[in-house]
N, C-alpha and C. Protein backbone atom coordinates (compact mmCIF):
# COMPACT_ATOMS: atom_id res chain seq x y z
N UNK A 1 -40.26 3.09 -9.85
CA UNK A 1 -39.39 3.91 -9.03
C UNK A 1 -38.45 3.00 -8.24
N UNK A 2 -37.43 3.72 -8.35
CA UNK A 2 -35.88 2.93 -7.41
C UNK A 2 -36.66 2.80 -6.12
N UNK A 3 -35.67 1.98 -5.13
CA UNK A 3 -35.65 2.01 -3.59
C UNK A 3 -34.45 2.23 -3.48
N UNK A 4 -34.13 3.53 -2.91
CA UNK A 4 -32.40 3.10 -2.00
C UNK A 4 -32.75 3.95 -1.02
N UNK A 5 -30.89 4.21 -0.76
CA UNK A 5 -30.46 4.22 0.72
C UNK A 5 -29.99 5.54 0.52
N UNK A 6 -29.80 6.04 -0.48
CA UNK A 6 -28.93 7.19 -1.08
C UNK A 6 -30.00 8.38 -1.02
N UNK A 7 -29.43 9.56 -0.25
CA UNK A 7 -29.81 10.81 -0.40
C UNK A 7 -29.67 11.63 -1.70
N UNK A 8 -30.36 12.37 -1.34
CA UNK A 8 -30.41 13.20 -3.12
C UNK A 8 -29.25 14.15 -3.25
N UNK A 9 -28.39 14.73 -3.05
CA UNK A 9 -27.16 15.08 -2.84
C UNK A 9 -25.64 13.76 -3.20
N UNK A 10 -26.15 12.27 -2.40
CA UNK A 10 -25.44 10.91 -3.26
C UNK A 10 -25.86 11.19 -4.71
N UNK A 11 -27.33 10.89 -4.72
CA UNK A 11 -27.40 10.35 -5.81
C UNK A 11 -26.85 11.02 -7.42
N UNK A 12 -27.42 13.12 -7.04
CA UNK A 12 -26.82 13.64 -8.00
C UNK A 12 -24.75 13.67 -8.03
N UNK A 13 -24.64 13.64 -7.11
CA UNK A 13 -23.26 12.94 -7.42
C UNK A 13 -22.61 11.97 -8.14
N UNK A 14 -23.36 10.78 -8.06
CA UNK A 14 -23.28 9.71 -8.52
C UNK A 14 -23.74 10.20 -9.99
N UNK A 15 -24.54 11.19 -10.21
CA UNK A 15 -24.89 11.07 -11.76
C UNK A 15 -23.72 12.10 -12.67
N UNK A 16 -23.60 12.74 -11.34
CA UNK A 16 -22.00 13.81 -12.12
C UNK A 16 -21.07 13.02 -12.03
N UNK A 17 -20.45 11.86 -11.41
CA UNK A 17 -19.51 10.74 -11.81
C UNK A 17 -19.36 10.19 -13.07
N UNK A 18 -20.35 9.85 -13.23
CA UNK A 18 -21.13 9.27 -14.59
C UNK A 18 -20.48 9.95 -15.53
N UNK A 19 -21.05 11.12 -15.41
CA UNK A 19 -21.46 12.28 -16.50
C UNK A 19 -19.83 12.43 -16.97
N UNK A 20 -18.97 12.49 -15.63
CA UNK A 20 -17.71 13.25 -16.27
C UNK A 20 -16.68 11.98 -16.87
N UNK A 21 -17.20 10.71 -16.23
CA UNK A 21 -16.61 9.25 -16.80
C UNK A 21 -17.02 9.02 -18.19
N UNK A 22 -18.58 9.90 -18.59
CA UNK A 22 -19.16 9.58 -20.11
C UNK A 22 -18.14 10.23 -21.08
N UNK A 23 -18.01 12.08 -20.05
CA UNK A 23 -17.26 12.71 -21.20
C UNK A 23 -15.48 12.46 -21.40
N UNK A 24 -15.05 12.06 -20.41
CA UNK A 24 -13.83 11.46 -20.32
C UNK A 24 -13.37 10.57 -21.21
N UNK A 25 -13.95 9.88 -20.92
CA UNK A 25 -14.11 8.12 -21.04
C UNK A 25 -14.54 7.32 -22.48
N UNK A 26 -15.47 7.84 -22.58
CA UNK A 26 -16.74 7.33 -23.90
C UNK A 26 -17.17 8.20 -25.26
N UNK A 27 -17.21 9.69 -24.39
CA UNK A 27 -17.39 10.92 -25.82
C UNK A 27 -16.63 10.62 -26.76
N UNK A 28 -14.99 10.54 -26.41
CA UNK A 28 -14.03 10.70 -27.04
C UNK A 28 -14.04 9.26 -28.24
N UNK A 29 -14.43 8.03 -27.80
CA UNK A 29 -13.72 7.11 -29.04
C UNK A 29 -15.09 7.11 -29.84
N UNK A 30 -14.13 6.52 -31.01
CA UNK A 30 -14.28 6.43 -32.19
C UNK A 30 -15.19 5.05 -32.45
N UNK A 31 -15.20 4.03 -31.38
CA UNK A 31 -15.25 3.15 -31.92
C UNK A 31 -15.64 1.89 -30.28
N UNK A 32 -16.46 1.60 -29.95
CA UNK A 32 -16.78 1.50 -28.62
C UNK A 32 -16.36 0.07 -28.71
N UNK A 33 -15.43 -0.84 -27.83
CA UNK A 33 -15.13 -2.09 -27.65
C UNK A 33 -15.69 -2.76 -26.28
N UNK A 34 -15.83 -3.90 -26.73
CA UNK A 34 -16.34 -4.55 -25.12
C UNK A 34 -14.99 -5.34 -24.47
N UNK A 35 -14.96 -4.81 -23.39
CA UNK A 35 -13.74 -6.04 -22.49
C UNK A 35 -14.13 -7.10 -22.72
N UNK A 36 -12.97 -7.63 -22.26
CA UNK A 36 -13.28 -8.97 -22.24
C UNK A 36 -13.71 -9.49 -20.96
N UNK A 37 -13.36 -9.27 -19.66
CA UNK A 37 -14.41 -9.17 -18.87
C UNK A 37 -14.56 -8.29 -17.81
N UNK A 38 -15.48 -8.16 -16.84
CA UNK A 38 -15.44 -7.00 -15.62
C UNK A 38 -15.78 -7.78 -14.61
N UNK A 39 -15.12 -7.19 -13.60
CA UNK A 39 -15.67 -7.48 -12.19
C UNK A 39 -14.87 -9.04 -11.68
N UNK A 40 -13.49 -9.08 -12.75
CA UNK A 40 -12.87 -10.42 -12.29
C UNK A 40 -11.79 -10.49 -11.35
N UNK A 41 -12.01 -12.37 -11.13
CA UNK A 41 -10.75 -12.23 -10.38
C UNK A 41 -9.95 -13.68 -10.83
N UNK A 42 -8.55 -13.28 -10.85
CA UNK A 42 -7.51 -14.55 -11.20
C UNK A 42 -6.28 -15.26 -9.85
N UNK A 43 -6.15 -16.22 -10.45
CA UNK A 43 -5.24 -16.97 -8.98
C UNK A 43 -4.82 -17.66 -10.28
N UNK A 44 -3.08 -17.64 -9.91
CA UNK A 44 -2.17 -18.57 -10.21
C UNK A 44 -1.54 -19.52 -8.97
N UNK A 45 -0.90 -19.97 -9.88
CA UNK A 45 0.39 -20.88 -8.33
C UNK A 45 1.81 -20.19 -8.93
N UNK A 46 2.23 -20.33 -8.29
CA UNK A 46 4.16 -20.21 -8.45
C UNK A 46 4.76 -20.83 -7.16
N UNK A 47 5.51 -21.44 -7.55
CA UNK A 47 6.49 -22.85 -6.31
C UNK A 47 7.71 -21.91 -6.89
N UNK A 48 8.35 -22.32 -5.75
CA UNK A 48 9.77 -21.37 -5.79
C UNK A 48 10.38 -22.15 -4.21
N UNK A 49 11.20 -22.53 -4.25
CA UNK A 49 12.04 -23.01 -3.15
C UNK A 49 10.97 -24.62 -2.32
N UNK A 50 10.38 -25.18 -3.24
CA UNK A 50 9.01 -26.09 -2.34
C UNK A 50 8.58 -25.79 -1.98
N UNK A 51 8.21 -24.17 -2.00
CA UNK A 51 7.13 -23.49 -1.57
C UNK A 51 6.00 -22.99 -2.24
N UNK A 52 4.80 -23.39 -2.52
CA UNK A 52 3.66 -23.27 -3.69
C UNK A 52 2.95 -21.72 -2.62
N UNK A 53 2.72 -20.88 -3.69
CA UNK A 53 2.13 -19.44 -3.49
C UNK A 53 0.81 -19.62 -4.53
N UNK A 54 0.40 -19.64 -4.12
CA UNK A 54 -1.10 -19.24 -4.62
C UNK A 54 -1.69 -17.57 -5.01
N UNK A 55 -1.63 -16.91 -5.80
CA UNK A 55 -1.15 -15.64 -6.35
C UNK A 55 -2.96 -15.29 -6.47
N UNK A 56 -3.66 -14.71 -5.43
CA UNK A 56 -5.02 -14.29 -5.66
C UNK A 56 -5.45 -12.95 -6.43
N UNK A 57 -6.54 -12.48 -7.01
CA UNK A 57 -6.80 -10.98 -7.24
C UNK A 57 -8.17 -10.54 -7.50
N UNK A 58 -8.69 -9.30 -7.86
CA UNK A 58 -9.53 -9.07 -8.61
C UNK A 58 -9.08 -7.96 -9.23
N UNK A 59 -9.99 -7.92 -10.10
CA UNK A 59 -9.79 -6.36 -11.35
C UNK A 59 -11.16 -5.80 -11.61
N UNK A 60 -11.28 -4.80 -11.76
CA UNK A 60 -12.75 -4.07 -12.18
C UNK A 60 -12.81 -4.45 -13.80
N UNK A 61 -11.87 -4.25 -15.22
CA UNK A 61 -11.99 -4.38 -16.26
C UNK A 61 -10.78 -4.84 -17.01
N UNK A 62 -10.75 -5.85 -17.92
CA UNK A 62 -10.11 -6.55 -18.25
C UNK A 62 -10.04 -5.95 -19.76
N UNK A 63 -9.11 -5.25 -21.01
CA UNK A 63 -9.27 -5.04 -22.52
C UNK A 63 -8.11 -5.55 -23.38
N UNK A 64 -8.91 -6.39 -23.92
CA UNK A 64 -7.85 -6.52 -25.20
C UNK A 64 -7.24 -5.24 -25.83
N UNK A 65 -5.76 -5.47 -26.09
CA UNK A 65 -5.20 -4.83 -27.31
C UNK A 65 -4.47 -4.99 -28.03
N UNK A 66 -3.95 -4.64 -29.22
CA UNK A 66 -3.89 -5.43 -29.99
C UNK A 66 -2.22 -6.53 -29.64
N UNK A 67 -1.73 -5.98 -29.01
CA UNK A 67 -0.43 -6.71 -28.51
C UNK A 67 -0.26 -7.42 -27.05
N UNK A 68 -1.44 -7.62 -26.27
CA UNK A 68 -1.93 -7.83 -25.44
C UNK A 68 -3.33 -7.89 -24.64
N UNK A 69 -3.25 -7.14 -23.23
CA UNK A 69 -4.37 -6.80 -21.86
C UNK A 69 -3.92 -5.51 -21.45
N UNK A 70 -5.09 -4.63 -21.27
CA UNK A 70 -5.12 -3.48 -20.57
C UNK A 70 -5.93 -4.01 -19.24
N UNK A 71 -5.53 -4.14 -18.17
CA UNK A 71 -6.30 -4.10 -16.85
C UNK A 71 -6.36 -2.78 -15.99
N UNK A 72 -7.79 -2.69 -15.65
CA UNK A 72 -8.39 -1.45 -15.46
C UNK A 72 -8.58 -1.23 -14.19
N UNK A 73 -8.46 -0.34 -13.38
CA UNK A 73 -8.98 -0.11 -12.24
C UNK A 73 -9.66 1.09 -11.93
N UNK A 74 -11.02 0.89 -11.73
CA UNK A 74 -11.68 1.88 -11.17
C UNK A 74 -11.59 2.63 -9.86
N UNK A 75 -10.84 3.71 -9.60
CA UNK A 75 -11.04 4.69 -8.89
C UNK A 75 -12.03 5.53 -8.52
N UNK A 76 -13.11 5.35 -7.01
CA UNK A 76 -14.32 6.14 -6.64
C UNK A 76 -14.12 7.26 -5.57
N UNK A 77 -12.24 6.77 -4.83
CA UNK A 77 -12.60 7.86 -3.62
C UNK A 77 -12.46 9.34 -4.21
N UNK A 78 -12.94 9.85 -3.11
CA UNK A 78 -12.74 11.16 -3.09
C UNK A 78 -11.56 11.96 -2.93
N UNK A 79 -10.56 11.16 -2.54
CA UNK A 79 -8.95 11.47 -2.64
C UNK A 79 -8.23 10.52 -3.52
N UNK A 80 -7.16 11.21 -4.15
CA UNK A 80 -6.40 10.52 -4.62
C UNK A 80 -5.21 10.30 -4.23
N UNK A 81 -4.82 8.98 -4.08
CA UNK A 81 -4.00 8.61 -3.12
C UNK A 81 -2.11 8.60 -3.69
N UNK A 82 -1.15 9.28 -2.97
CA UNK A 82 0.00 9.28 -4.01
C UNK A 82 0.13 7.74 -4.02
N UNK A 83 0.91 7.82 -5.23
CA UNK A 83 1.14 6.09 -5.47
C UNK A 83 2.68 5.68 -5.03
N UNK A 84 2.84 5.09 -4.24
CA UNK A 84 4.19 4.08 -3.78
C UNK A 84 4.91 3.52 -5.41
N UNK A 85 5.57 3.70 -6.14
CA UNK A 85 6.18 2.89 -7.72
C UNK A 85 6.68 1.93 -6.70
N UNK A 86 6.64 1.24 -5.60
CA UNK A 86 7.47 -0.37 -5.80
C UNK A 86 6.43 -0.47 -5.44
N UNK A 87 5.38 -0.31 -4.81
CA UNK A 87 4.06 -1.32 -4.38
C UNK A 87 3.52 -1.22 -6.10
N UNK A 88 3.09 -0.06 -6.85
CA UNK A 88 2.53 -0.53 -7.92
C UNK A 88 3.56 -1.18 -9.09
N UNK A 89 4.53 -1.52 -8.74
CA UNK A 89 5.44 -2.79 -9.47
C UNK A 89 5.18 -3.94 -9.59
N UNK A 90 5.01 -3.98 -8.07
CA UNK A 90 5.06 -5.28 -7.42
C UNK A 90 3.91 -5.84 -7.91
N UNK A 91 2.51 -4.75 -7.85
CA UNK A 91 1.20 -5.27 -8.46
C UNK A 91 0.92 -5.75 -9.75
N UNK A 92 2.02 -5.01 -10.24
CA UNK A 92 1.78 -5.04 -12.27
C UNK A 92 2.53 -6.64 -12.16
N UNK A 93 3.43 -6.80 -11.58
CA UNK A 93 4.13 -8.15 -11.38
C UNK A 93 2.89 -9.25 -11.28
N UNK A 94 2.21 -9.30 -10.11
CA UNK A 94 1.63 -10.17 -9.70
C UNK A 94 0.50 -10.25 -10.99
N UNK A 95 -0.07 -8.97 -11.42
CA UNK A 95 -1.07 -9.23 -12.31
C UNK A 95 -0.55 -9.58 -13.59
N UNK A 96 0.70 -9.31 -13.84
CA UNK A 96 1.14 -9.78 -14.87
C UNK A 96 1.30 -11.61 -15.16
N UNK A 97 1.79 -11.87 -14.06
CA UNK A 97 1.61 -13.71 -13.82
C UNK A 97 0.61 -13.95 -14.31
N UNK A 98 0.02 -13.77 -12.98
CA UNK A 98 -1.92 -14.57 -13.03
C UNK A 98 -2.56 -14.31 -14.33
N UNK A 99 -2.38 -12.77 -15.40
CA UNK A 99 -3.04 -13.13 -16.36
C UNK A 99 -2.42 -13.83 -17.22
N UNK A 100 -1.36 -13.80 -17.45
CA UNK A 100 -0.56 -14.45 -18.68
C UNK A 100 -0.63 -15.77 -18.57
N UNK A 101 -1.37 -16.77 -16.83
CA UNK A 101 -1.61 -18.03 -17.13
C UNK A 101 -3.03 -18.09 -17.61
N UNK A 102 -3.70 -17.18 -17.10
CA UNK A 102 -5.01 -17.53 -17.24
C UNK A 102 -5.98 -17.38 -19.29
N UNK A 103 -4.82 -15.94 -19.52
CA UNK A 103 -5.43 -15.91 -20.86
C UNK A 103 -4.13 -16.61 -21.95
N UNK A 104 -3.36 -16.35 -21.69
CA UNK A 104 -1.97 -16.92 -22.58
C UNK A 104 -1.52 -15.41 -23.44
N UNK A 105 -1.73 -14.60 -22.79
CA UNK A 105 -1.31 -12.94 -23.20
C UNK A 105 -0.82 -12.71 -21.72
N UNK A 106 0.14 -11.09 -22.42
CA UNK A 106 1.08 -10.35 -21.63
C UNK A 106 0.06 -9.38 -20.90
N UNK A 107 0.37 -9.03 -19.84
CA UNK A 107 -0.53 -7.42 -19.83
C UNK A 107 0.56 -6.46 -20.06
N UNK A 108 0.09 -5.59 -20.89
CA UNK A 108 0.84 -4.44 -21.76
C UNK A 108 0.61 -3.51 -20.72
N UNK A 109 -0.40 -2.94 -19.84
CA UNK A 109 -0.72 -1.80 -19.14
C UNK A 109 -1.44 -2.20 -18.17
N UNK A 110 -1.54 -1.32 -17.13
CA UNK A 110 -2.29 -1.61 -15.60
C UNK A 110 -2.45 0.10 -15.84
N UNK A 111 -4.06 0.40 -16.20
CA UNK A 111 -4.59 1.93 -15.82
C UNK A 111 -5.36 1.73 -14.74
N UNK A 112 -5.00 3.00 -14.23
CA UNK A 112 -5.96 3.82 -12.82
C UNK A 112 -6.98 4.75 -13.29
N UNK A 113 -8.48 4.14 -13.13
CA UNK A 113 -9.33 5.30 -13.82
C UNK A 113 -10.17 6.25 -12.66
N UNK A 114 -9.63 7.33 -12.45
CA UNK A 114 -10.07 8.28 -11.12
C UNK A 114 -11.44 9.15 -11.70
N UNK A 115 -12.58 8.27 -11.36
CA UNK A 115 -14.03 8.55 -11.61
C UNK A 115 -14.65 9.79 -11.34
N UNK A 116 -13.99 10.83 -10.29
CA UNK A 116 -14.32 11.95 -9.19
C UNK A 116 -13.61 12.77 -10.54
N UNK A 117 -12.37 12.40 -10.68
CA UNK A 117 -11.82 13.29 -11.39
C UNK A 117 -11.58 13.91 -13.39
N UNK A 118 -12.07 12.27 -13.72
CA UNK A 118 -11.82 12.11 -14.97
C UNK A 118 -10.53 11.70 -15.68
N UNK A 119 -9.70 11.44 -14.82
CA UNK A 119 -8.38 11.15 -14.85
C UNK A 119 -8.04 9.69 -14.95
N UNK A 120 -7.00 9.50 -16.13
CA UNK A 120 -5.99 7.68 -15.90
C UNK A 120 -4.99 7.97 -16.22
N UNK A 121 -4.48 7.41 -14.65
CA UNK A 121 -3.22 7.43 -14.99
C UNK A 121 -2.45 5.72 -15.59
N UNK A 122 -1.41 5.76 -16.13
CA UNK A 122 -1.36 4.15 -16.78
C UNK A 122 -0.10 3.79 -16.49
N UNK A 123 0.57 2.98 -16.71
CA UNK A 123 1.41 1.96 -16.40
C UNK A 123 2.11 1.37 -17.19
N UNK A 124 2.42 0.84 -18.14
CA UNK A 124 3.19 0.67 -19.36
C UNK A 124 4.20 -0.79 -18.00
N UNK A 125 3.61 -2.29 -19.18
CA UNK A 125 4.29 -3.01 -18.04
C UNK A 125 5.64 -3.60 -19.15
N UNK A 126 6.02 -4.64 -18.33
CA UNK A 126 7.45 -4.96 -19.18
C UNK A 126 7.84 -6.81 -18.69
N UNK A 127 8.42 -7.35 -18.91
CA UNK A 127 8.94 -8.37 -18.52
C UNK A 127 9.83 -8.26 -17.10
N UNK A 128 10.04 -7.46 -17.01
CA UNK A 128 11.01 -6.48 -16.07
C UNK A 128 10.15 -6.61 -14.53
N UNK A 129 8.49 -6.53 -14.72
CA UNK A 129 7.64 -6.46 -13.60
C UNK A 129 7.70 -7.75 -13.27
N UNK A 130 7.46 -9.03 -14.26
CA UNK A 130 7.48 -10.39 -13.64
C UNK A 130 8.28 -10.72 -12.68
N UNK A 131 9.80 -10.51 -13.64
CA UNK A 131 11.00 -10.74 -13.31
C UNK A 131 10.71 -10.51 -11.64
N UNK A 132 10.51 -9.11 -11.29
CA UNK A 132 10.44 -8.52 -10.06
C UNK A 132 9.76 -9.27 -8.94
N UNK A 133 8.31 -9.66 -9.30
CA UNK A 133 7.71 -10.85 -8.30
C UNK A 133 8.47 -11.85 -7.92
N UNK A 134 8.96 -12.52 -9.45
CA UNK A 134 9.68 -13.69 -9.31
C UNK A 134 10.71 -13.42 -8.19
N UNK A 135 11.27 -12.73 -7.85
CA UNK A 135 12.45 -12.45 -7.20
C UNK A 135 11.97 -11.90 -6.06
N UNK A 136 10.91 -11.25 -5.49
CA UNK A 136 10.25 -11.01 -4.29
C UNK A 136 9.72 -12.01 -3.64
N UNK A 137 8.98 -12.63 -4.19
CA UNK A 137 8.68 -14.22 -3.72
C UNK A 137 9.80 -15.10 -3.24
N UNK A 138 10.26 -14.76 -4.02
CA UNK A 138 11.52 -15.65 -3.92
C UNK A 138 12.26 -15.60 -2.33
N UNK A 139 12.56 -14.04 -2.83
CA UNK A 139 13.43 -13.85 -1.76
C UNK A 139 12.33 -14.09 -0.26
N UNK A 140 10.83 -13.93 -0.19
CA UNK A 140 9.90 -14.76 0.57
C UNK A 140 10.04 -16.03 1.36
N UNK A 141 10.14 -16.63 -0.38
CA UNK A 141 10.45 -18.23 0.46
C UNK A 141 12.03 -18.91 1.29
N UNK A 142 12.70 -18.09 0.80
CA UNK A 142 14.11 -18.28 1.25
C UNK A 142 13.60 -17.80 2.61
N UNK A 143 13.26 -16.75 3.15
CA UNK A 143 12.83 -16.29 4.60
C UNK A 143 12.24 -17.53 5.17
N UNK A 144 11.05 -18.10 4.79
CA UNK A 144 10.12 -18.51 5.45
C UNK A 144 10.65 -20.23 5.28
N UNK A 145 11.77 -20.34 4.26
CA UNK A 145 12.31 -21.98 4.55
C UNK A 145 13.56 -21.93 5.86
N UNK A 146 14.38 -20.71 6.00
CA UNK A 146 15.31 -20.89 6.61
C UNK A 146 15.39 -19.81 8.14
N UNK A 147 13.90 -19.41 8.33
CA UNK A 147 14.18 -18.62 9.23
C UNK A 147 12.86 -18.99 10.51
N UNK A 148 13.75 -19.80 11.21
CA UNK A 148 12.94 -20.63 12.56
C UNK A 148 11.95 -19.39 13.36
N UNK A 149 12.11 -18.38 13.10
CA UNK A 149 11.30 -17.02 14.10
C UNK A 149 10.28 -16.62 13.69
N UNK A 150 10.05 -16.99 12.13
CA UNK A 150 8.92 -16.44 11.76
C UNK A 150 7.37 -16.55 12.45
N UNK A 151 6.75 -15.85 12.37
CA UNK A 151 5.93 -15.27 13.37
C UNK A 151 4.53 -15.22 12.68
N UNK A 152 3.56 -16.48 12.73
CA UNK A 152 2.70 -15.74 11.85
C UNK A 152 1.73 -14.50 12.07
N UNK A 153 0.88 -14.06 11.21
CA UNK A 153 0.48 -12.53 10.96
C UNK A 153 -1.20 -13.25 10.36
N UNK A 154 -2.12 -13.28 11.38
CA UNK A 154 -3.77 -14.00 11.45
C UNK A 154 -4.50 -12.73 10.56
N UNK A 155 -5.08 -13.14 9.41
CA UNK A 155 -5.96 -12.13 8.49
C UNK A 155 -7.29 -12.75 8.27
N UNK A 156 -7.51 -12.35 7.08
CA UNK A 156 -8.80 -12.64 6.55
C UNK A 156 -8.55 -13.81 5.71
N UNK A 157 -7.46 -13.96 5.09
CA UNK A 157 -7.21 -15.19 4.36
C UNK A 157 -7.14 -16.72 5.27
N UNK A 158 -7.03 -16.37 7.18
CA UNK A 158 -7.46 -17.55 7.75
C UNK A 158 -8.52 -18.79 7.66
N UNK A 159 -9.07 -17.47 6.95
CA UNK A 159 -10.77 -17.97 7.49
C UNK A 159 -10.85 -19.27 6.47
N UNK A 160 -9.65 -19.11 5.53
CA UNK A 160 -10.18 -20.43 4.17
C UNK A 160 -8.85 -21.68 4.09
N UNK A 161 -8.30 -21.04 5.48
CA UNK A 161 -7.22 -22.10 5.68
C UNK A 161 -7.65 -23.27 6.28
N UNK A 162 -7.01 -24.67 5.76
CA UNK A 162 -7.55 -25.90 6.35
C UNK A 162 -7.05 -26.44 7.56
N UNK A 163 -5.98 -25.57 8.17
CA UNK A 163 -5.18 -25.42 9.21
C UNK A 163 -5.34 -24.80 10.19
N UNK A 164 -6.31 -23.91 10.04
CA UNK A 164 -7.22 -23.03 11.15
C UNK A 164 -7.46 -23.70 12.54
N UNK A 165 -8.11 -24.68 12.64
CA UNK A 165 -8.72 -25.09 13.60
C UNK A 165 -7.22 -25.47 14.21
N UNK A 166 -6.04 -25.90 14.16
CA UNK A 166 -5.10 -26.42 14.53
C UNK A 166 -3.91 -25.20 15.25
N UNK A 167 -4.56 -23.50 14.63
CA UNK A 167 -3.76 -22.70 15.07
C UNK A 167 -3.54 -22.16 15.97
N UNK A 168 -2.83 -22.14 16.77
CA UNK A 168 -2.91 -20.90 18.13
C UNK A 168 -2.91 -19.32 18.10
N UNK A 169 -2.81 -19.07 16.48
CA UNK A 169 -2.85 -17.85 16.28
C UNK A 169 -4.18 -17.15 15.66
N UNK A 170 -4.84 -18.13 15.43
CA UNK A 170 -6.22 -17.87 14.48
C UNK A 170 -7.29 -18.31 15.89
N UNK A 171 -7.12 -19.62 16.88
CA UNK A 171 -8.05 -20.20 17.62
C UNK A 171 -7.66 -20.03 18.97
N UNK A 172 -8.55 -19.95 19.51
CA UNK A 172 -8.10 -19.78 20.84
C UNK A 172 -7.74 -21.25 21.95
N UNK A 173 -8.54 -21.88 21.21
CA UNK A 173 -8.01 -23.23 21.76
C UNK A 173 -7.92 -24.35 21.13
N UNK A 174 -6.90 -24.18 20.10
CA UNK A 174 -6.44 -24.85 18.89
C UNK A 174 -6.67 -26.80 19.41
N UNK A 175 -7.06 -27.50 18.29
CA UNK A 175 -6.65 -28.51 18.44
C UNK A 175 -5.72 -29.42 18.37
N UNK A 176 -5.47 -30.79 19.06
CA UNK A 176 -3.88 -31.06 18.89
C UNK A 176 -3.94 -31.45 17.24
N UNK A 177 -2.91 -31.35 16.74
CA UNK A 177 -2.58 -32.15 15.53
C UNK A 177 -2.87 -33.71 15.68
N UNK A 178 -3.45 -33.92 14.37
CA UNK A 178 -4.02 -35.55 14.41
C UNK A 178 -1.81 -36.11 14.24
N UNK A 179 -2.51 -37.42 15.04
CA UNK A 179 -1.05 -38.57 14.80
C UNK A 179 -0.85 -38.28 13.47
N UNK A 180 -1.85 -38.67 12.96
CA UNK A 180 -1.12 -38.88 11.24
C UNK A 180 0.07 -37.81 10.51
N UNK A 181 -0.64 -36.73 11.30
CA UNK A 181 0.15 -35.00 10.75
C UNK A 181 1.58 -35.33 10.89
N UNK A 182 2.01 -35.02 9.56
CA UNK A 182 3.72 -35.05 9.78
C UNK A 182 4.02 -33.61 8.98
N UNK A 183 4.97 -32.64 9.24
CA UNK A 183 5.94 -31.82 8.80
C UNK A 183 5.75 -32.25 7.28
N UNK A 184 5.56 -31.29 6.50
CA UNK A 184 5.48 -31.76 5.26
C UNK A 184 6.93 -30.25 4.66
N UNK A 185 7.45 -31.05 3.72
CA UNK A 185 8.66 -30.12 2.62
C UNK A 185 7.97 -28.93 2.21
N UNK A 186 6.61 -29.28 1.59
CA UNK A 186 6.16 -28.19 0.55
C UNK A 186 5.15 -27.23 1.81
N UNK A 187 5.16 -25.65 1.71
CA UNK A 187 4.39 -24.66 2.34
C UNK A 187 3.43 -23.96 0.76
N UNK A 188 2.42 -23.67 1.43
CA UNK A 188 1.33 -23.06 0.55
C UNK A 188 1.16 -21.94 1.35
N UNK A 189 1.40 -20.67 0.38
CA UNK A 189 0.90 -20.04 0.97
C UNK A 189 -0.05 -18.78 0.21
N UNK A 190 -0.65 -18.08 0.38
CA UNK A 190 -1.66 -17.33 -0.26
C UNK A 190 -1.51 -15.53 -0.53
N UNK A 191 -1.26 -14.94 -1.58
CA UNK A 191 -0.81 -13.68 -1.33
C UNK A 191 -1.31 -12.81 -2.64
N UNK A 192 -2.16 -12.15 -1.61
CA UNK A 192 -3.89 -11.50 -2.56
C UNK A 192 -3.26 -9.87 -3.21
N UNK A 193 -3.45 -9.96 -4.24
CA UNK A 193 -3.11 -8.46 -4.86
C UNK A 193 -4.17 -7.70 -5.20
């Protein structure tokens, strides 16, 4: 017998999720394939103006096809959320990079699989989405090389910066910069999809 945390009202829920993801999802093919993987995550770099971006992510399911990657996303809430088309551009962009370094394929599609509902909706990507990062970033680093005001914005991605201890925006009582520290040309910076 299980141990959980889940009431019996969760749990038969959780088994009608299932149930309607089996008949959705699985009844239907012909022919059952395994991803290539689940539960991943990819990071590229892209430099653009001496500025190196470090391009983070994860994905629930990763599928070959035959002209590419289908990347999958599992949908659990209970609402479905309308979708913004330039934020999910911008995403097919970024995921389009990071995989095309990591496997040496395009991603052809970015689906939304809504588990509550039985529903995917899909994405159909293009060269057109890269293009788009490329040029959002871009227009990024042009900001952040030529604009003295910028202001930084303290997250969760602090916590793995090697610059932390030195910040006044992350520490409360930052340390001085060692002598050695000089102004360096190139900025790194980190931007999680």
């Amino acid at each position: 017998m299980y141990h959980t945390k889940l009431n019996p009202s969760q749990i038969e829920e959780g088994r009608e999720i299932l149930r309607k993801y089996y008949d959705s999802f699985i009844a239907t093919l012909t022919a059952l394939h395994q991803p290539l993987t689940v539960e991943g995550r990819i990071q590229t770099r892209l430099a653009i103006e001496n500025i190196e971006f470090n391009l983070t992510g994860r994905f629930d399911r990763l599928d070959w096809l035959d002209d590419g990657l289908e990347l999958i996303d599992y949908k659990s809430g209970k609402e479905r959320k309308e979708l913004d088309s330039a934020e999910i551009d911008l995403q097919i962009g970024l995921y389009y990079l990071a995989l095309e370094e990591k496997y040496k394929k395009s991603l052809k599609r970015l689906s939304l699989l809504y588990l509550r509902t039985g529903e995917k909706v899909s994405f159909d990507t293009t060269d057109a989405h890269k293009q788009l990062v490329k040029a959002t970033i871009g227009k990024i680093a042009l900001q952040l090389r030529y604009d003295c005001q910028w202001e930084p914005a303290p997250g969760a991605k602090c916590q793995t910066c090697s610059y932390s201890c030195y910040c006044s925006a992350v520490t409360e009582n930052p340390l001085p910069l060692p002598d050695y520290a000089k102004p360096e040309c190139e900025l790194q910076l980190v931007l999680g999809f």
